[in-house]
Protein backbone atom coordinates (compact mmCIF):
# COMPACT_ATOMS: atom_id res chain seq x y z
CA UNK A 1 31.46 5.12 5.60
CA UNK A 2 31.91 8.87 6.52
CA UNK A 3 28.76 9.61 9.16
CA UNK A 4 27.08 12.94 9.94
CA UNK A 5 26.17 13.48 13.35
CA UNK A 6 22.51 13.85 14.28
CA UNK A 7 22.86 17.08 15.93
CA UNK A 8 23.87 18.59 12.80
CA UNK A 9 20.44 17.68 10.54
CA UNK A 10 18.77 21.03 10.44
CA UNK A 11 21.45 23.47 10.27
CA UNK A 12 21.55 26.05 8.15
CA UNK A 13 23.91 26.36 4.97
CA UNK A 14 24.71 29.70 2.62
CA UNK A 15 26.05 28.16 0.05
CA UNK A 16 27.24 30.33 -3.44
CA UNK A 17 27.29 28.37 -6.79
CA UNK A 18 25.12 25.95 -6.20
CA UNK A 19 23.68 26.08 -9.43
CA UNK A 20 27.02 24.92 -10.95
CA UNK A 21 28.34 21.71 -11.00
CA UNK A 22 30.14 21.10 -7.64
CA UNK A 23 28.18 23.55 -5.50
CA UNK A 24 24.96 21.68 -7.16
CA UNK A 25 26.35 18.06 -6.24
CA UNK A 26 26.75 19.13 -2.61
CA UNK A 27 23.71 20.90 -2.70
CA UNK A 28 21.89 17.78 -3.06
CA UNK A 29 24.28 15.36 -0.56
CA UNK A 30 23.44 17.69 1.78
CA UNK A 31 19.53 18.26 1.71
CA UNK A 32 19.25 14.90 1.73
CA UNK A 33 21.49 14.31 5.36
CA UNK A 34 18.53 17.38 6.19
CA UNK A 35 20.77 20.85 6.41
CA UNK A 36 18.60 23.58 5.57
CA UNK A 37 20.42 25.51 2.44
CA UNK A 38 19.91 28.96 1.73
CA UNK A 39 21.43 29.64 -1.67
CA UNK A 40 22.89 32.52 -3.64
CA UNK A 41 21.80 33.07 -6.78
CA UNK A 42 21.22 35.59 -9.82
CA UNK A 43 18.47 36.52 -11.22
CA UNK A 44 19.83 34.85 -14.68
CA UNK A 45 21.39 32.18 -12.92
CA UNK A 46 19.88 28.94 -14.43
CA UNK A 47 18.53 25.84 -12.49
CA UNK A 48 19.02 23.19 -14.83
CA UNK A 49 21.62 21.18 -12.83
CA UNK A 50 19.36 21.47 -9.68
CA UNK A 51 15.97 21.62 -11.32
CA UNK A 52 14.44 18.55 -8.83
CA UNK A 53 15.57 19.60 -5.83
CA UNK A 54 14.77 23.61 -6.35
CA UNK A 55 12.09 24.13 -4.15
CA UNK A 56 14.19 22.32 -1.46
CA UNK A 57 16.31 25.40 -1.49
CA UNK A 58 15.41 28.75 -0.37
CA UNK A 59 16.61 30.98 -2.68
CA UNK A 60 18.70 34.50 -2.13
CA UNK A 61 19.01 37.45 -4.81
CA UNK A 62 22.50 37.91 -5.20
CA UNK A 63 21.43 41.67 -6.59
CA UNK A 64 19.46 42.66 -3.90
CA UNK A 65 20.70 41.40 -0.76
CA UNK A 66 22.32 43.29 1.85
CA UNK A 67 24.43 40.69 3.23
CA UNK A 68 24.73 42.17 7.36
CA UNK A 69 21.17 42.00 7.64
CA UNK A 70 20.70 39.01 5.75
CA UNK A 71 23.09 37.12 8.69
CA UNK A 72 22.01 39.06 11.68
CA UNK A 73 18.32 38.04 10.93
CA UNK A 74 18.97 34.45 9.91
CA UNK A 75 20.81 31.88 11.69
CA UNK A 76 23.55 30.64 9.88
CA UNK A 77 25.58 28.35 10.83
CA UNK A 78 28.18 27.69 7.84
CA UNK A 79 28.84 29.46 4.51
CA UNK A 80 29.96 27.24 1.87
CA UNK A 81 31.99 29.12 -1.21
CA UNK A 82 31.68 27.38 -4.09
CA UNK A 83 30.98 30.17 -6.78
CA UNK A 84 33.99 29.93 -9.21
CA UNK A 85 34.95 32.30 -12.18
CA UNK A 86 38.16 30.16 -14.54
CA UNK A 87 38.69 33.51 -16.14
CA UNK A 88 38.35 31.43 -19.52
CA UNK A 89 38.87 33.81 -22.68
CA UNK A 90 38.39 36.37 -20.82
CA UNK A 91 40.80 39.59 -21.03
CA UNK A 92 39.28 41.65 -18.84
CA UNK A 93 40.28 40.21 -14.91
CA UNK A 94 37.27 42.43 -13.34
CA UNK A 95 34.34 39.66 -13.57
CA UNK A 96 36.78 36.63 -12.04
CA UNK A 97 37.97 38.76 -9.37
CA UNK A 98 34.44 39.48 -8.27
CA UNK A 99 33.61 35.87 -8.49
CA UNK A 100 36.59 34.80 -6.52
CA UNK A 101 37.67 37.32 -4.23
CA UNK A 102 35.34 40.68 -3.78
CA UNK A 103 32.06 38.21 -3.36
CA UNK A 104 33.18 35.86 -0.81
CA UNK A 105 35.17 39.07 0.79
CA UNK A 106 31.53 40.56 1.54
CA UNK A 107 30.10 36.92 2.62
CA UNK A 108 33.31 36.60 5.03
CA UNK A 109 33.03 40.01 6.82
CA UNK A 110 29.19 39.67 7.27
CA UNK A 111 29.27 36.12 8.62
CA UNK A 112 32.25 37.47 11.30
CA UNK A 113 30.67 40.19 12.32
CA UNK A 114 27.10 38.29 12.58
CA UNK A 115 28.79 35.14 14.90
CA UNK A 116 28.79 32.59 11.53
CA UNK A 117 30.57 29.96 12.76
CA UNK A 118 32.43 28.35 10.13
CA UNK A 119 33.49 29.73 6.12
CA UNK A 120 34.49 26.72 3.93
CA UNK A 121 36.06 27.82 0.88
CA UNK A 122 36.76 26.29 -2.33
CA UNK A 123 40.54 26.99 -3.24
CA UNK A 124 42.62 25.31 -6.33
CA UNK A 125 45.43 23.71 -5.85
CA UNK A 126 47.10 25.86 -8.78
CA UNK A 127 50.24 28.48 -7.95
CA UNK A 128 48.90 31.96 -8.10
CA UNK A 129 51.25 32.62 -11.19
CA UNK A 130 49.42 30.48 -13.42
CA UNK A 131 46.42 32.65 -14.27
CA UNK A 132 43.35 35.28 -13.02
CA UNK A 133 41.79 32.86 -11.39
CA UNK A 134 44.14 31.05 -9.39
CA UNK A 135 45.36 34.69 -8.26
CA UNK A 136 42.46 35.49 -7.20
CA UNK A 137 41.64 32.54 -5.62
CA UNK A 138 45.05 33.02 -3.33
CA UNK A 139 44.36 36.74 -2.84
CA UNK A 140 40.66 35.38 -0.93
CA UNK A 141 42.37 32.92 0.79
CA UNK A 142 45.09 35.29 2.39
CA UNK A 143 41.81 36.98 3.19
CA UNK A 144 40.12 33.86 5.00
CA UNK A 145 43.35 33.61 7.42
CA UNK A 146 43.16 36.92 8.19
CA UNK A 147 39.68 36.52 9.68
CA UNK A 148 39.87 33.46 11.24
CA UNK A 149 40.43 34.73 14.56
CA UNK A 150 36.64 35.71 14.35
CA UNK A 151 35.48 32.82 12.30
CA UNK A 152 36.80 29.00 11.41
CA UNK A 153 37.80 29.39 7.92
CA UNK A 154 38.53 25.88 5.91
CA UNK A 155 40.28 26.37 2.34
CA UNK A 156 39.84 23.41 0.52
CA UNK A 157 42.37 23.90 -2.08
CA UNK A 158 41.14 20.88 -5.22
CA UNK A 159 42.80 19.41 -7.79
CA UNK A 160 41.20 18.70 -11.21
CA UNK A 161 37.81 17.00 -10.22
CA UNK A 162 35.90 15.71 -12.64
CA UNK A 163 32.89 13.66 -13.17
CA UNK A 164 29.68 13.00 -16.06
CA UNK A 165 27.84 15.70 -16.62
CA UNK A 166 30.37 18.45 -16.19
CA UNK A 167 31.24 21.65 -18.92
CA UNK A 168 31.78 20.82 -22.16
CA UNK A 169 35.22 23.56 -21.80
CA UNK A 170 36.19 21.42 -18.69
CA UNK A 171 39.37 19.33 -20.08
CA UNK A 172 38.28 16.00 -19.14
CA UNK A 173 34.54 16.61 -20.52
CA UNK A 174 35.92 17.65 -23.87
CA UNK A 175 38.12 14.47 -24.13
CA UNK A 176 34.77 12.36 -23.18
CA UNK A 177 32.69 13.83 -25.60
CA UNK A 178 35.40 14.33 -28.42
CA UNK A 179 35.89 10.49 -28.04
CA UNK A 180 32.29 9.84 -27.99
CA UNK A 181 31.58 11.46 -31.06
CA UNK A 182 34.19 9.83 -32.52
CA UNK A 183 35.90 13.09 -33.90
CA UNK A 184 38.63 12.62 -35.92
CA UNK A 185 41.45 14.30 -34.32
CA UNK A 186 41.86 15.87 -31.24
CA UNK A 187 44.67 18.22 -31.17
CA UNK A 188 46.87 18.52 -28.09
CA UNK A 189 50.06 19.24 -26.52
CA UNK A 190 52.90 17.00 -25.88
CA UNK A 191 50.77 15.51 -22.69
CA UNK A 192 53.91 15.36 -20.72
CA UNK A 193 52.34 17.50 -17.64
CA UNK A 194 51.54 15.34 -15.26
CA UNK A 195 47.68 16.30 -13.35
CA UNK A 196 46.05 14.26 -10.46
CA UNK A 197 42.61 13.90 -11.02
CA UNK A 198 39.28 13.03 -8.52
CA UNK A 199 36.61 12.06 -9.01
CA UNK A 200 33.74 14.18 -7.88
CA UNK A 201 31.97 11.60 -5.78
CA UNK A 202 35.32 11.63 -3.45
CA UNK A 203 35.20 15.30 -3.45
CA UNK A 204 32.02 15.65 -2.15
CA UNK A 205 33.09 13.00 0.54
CA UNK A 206 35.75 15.21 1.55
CA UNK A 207 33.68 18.41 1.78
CA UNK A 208 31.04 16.06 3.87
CA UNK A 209 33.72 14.73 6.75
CA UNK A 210 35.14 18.42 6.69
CA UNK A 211 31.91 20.09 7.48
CA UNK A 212 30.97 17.51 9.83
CA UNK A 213 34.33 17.82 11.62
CA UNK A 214 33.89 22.14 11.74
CA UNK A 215 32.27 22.09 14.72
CA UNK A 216 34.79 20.55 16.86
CA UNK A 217 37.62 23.00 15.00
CA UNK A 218 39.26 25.88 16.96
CA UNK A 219 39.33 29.40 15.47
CA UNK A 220 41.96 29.11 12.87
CA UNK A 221 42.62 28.90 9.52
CA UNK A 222 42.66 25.36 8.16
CA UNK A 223 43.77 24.17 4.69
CA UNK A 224 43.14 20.73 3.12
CA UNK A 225 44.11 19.81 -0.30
CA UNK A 226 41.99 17.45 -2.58
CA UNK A 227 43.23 14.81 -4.98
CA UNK A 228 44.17 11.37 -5.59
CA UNK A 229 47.85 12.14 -5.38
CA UNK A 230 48.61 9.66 -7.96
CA UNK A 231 49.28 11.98 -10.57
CA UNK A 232 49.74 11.12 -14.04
CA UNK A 233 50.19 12.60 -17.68
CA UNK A 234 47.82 14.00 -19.65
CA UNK A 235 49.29 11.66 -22.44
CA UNK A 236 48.35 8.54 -20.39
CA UNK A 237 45.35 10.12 -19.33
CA UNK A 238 44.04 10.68 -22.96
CA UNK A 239 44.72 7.38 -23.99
CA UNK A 240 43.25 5.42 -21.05
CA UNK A 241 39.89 7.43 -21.65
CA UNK A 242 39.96 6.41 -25.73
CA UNK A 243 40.88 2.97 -24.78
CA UNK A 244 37.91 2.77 -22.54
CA UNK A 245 35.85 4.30 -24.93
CA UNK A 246 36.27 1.84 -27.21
CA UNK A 247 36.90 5.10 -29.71
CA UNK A 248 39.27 3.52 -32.59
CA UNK A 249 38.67 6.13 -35.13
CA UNK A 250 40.12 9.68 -33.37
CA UNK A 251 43.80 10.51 -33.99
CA UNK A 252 45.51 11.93 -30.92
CA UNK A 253 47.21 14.93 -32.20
CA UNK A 254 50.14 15.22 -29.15
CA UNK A 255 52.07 18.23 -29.52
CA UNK A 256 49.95 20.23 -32.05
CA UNK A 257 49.31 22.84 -29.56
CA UNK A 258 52.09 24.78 -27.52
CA UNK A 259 52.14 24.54 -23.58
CA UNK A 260 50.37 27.92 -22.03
CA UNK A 261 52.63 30.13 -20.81
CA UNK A 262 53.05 29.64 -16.91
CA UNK A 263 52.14 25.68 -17.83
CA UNK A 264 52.32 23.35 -14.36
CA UNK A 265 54.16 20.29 -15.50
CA UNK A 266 53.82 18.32 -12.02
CA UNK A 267 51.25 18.02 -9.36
CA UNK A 268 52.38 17.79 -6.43
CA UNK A 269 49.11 17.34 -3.31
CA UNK A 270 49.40 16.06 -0.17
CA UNK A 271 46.29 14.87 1.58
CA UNK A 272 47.89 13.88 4.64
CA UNK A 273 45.16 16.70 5.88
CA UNK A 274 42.53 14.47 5.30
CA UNK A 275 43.76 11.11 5.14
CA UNK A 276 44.28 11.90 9.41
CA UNK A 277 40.50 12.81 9.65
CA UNK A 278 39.23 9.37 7.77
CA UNK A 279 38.95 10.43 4.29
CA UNK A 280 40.95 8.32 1.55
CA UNK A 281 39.63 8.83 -2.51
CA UNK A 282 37.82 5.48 -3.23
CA UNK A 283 37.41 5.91 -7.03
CA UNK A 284 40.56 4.83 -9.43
CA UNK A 285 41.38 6.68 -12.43
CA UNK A 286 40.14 3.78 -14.45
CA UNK A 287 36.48 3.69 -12.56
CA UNK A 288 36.18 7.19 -12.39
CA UNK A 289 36.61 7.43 -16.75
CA UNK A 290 34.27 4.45 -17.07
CA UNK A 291 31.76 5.59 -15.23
CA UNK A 292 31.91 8.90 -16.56
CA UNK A 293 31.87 7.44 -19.75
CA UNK A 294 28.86 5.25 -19.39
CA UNK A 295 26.84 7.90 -18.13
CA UNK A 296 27.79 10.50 -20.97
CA UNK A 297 26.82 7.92 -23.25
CA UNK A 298 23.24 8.66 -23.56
CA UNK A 299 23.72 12.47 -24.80
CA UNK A 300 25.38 10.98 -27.88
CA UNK A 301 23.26 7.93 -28.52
C-alpha cells in the first residue's frame, strides 16, 4: 500500500480537467488524503462526474482568469494537467491544440515564474505521427523539458486506461455497452494491433506515488510511462470482454473496417520508471473487464 506523507495533507493542487473522467477520479483520491484542489473549469463545463464532491473544490473560471496573478496570490504547490482534447471528428486542429498545448503552455510559464514547485502532466504514450492530439501532446511536452530548470516537470505519458463509467466514444466503453445491449454486430478491424490496457484504479495509484515522490525530485524533467505492459490484441481483447459478458447473441465483425492511416500495431511501455519507485499495476485484464462490466450493468438493466 502506496502511503502519502503527512506533511503533504493540505497542499494546494491546480488541477485542469477535473470534471472529466481521469482528472475527476483523482480529484476525489486526493481530497480525501486532504490536498486542497483549486480547479479549472468553464463556465459550460458540466459537474456531473464530480457532482458530490463539488463544493469540496474551489472552483477557477477558465475565461476570466489571469493566470500570473492567480499564482502569485495563491500558494500553489503542484499543477496537475489533466485537460485532454482526442481531436475526435474534428478537422479543424485549432480547439485540440489549445486543449493540449497553448493551455498548459500558459499554466507552465505562470507557475515558473510564480515559484510552483512541481507541473505533472498527462502525456500518451502514442508517436506524435499518429494524430492532432498525440502531436500536440509531444509539442507540450518538449515544452515541459524546456522549463524544468525553473520547475519539476513529470510527463506521465499513459497507455489506454480504462475503467466503468468512462465515454461512450472511448473504445473499451463502446465494446462494454455494445455487448451489454446485446447488439447484433459490432463491426471492426482485423484486431491484430496489439494495445496494453490499465485499469484506472492503477492509474490513479501511479499519479498518487508520483506526486507524493515530487517533493524529493531535483529540477528536471522526468518521464514515466503507464501501462500493464502485457499487451495484447484487440481481437483477444474483444472476445475476452463478450465472453465475460456472457453476450452470446453479437457477431464480431473482424475486419469490416480498414486500419486508420498511421495505425500503431504494437505497444511497446516500459514502466521500469515506476516499478523502481514501488508502483506495480494490481488489476489483470480479466478483473479489470469484470468489474467494469458489473458496474456498467445497471445503466442497461
Amino acid at each position: 500500500m502506496l502511503g502519502m506523507r503527512i506533511e503533504a495533507r493540505g497542499q494546494a493542487i491546480f488541477m485542469t480537467g477535473g470534471t472529466g473522467y481521469l482528472g475527476s477520479h483523482l480529484m476525489r483520491k486526493l481530497l480525501k488524503q486532504g490536498y486542497r484542489i483549486y480547479g479549472l473549469r468553464r463556465a459550460v463545463s458540466k459537474l456531473d462526474r464530480v457532482r458530490d464532491i463539488a463544493d469540496e473544490v474551489t472552483w477557477v473560471d477558465l475565461e476570466t482568469t489571469d493566470f500570473n496573478a492567480f499564482f502569485a496570490a495563491h500558494p500553489i504547490q503542484y499543477i496537475m494537467h489533466c485537460a485532454t482534447d482526442y481531436g475526435r471528428k474534428q478537422v479543424d486542429p485549432c480547439g485540440t491544440i489549445e486543449a493540449n498545448l497553448i493551455l498548459p503552455l500558459k499554466l507552465l510559464h505562470a507557475a515558473a515564474v510564480n515559484g510552483v514547485a512541481v507541473f505533472i502532466n498527462t502525456d500518451t504514450i502514442l508517436d506524435k505521427g499518429v494524430s492532432n492530439y498525440s502531436l500536440s501532446k509531444k509539442q507540450f511536452a518538449d515544452w515541459l523539458e524546456s522549463y524544468s530548470d525553473r520547475i519539476v516537470g513529470i510527463n506521465v505519458a499513459l497507455e489506454h486506461f480504462y475503467g466503468p463509467g468512462d465515454d461512450p466514444s472511448k473504445f473499451v466503453t463502446f465494446i462494454v455497452q455494445s455487448l451489454l445491449s446485446n447488439v447484433e454486430c459490432i463491426p471492426l478491424t482485423e484486431g491484430r494491433q496489439k494495445r496494453d490496457f490499465i485499469y484506472i484504479d492503477d492509474v490513479i495509484r501511479a499519479f498518487e506515488l508520483l506526486l507524493e515522490k515530487a517533493p524529493g525530485l531535483a529540477h528536471r524533467y522526468y518521464r514515466f510511462e503507464v501501462g500493464s505492459a502485457q499487451p495484447v490484441e484487440i481481437r483477444k481483447f474483444v472476445a475476452l470482454a463478450q465472453e465475460i459478458s456472457g453476450n452470446r447473441k453479437t457477431r464480431l465483425d473482424f475486419g469490416a473496417i480498414p486500419y486508420r492511416k498511421n495505425e500503431v500495431m504494437a505497444s511497446d511501455v516500459n514502466i521500469g520508471g515506476l516499478t523502481a519507485m514501488g508502483w506495480i499495476p494490481e488489476v489483470t485484464l480479466e478483473d479489470g473487464i469484470r468489474r467494469m462490466i458489473e458496474m456498467e450493468k445497471g445503466s442497461f438493466n
